[in-house]
Protein backbone atom coordinates (compact mmCIF):
# COMPACT_ATOMS: atom_id res chain seq x y z
CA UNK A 1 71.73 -191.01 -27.84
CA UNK A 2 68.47 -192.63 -28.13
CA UNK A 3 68.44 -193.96 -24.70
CA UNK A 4 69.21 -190.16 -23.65
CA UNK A 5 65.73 -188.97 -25.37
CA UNK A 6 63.99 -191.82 -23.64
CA UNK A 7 64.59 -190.81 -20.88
CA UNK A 8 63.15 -187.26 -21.24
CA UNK A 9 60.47 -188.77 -23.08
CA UNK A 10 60.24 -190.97 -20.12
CA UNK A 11 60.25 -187.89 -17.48
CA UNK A 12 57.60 -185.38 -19.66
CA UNK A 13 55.11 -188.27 -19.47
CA UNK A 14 55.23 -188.75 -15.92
CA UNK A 15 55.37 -184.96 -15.28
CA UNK A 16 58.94 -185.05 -14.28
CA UNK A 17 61.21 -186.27 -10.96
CA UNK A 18 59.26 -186.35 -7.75
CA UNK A 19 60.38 -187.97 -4.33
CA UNK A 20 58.21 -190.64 -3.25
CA UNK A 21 57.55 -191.10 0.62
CA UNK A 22 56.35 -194.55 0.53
CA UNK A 23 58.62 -196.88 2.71
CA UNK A 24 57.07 -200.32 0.99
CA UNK A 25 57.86 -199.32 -2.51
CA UNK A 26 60.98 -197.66 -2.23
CA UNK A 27 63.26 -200.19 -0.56
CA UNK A 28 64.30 -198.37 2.14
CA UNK A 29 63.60 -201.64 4.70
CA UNK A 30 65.37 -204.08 2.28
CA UNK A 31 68.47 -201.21 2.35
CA UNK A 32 68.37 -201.37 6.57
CA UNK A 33 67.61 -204.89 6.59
CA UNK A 34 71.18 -205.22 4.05
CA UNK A 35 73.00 -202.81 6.17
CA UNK A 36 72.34 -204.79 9.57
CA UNK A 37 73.07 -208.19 8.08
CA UNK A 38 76.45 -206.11 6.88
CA UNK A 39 77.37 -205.11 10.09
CA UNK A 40 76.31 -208.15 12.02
CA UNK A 41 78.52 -210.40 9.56
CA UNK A 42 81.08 -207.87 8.64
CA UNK A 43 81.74 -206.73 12.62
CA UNK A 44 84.38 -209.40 13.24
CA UNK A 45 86.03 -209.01 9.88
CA UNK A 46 85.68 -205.13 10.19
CA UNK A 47 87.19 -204.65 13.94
CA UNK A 48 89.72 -207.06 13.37
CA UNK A 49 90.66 -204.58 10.11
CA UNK A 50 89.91 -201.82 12.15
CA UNK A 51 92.20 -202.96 15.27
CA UNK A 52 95.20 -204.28 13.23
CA UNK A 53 94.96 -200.88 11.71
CA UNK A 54 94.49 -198.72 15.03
CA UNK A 55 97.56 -201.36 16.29
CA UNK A 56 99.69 -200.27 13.25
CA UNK A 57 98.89 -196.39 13.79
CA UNK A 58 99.70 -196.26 17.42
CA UNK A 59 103.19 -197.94 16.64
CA UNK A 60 103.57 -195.57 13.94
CA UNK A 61 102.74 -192.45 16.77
CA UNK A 62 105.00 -194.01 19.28
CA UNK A 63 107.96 -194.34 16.45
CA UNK A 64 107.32 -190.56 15.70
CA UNK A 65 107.12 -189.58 19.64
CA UNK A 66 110.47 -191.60 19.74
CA UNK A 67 112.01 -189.94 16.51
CA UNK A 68 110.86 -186.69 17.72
CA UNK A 69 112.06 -187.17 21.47
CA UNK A 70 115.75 -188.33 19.85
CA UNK A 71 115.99 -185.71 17.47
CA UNK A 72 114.92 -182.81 20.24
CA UNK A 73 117.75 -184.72 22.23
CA UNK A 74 120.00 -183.77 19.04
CA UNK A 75 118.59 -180.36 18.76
CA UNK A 76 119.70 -179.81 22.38
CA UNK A 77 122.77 -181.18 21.94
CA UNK A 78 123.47 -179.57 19.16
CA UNK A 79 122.69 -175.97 20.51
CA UNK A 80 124.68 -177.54 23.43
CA UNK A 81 127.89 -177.70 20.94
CA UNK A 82 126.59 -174.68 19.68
CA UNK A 83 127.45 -172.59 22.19
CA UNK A 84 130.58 -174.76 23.55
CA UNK A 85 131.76 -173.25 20.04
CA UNK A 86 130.83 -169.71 20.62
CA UNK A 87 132.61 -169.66 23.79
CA UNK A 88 135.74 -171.14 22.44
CA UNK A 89 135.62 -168.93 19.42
CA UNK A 90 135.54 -166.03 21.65
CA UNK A 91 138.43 -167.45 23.62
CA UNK A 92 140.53 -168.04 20.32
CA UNK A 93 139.80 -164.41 19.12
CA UNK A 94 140.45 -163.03 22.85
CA UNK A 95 144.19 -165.09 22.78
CA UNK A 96 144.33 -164.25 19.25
CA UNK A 97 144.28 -160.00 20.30
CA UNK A 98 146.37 -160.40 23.25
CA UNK A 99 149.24 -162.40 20.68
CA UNK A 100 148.75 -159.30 18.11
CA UNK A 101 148.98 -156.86 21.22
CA UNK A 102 152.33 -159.06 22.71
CA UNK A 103 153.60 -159.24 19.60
CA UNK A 104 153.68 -155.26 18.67
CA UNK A 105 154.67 -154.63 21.87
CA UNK A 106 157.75 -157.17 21.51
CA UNK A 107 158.67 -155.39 17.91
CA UNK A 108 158.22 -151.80 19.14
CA UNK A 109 160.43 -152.42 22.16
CA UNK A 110 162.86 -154.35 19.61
CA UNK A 111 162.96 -151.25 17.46
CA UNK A 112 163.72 -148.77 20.60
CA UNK A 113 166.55 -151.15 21.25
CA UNK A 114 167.67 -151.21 18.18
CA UNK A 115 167.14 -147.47 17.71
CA UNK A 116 168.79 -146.67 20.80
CA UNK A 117 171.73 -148.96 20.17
CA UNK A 118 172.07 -147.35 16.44
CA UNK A 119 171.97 -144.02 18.52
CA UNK A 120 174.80 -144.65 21.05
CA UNK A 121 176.93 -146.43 18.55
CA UNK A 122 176.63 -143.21 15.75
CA UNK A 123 177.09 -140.68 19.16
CA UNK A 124 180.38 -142.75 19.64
CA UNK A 125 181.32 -142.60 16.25
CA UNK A 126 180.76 -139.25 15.99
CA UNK A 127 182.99 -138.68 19.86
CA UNK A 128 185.54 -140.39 17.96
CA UNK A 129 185.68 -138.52 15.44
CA UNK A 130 185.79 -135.61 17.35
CA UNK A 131 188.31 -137.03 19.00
CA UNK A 132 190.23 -137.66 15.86
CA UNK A 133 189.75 -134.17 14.60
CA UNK A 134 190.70 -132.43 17.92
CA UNK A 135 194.21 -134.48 17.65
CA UNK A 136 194.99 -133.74 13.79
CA UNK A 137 194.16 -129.86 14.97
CA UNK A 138 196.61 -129.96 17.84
CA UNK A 139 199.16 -131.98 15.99
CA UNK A 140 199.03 -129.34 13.42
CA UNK A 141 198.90 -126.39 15.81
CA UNK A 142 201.93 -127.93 17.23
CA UNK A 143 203.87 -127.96 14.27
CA UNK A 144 203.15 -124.40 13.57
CA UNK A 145 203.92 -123.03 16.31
CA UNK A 146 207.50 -125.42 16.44
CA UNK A 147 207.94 -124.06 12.91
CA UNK A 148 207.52 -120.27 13.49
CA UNK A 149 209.69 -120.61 16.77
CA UNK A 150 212.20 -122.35 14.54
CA UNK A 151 212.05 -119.57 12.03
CA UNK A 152 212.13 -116.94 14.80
CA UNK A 153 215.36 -118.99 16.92
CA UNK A 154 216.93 -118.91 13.45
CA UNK A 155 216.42 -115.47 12.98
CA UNK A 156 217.41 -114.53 16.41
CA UNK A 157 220.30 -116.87 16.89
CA UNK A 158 221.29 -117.40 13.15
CA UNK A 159 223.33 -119.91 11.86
CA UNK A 160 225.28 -120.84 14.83
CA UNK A 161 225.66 -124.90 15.12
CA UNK A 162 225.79 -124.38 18.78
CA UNK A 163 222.19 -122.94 18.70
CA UNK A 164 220.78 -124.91 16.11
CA UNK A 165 221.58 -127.90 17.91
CA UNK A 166 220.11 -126.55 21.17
CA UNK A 167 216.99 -125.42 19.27
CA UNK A 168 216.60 -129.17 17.84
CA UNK A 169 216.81 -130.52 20.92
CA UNK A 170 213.91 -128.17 22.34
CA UNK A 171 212.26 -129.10 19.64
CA UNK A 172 211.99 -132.89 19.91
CA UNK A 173 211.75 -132.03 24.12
CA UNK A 174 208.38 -129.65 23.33
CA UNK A 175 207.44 -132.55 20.76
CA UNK A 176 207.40 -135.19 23.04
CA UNK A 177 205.66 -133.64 25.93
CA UNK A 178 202.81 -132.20 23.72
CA UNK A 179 202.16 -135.28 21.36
């Protein structure tokens, strides 16, 4: 702390800081007269420095052009794949909607046919039944009718064998023919 007042003491005595223009007493020639015998001696030491160093930084611009060249080569490449992949994903989903499209139209023309095959066998089912009704109605149609002419032959005839037994036998004639 004392060294700090000193100096104050030092600078309001000699009425402060004030730049001094004299060449001779401020050094200035001994600071040139260092500096050349700096560079004259130093040059070799300093552009050898300076060269190993300008050596190392263009090898380290011509890695970096090289890295950068390679990985634009990948970039293009890449996009290159890129779009490979976009076209074949298009192509997959284009197959993929023409499968969905052949594949509904192979179940909806599976269900007509089976639809249509449902339909003919219930419409023969049904003709058969038909079929079957139609004979149990004439089957029973014909034994009416053979029963009331039996009932009226008796009445007509009466009991004669002679014209029961010709009635029977028109009876199982008529039956024969119809059935």
């Amino acid at each position: 702390m004392e060294n700090f007042d000193q100096i104050f003491t030092l600078l309001a005595e000699h009425e402060g800081i004030s730049l001094n223009l004299d060449i001779l007493e401020t050094g200035l020639l001994n600071i040139l007269a260092l500096l050349a015998i700096l560079i004259y001696v130093g040059r070799d030491f300093l552009g050898s420095l300076l060269e190993t160093r300008q050596a190392e930084i263009i090898t380290a611009v011509q890695d970096a052009e090289e890295r950068l060249n390679e990985a634009n080569k990948r970039l293009a490449e890449a996009q290159k794949q890129l779009t490979q992949a976009d076209v074949i994903f298009a192509q997959i989903k284009e197959e993929t909607l023409n499968t969905k499209k052949l594949l509904l139209k192979a179940d909806s023309d599976q269900s007509r046919k089976d639809l249509s095959t449902r339909f003919s066998r219930a419409i023969a089912a049904l003709r058969s039944k038909e079929l079957q009704v139609y004979s149990e109605i004439k089957k029973q149609i014909i034994t009416l009718v053979l029963k009331r002419t039996v009932i009226r032959a008796q009445e007509t005839f009466g009991p004669k064998p002679r014209a029961i037994a010709l009635i029977n036998e028109t009876i199982n004639k008529l039956e024969g023919e119809l059935l």
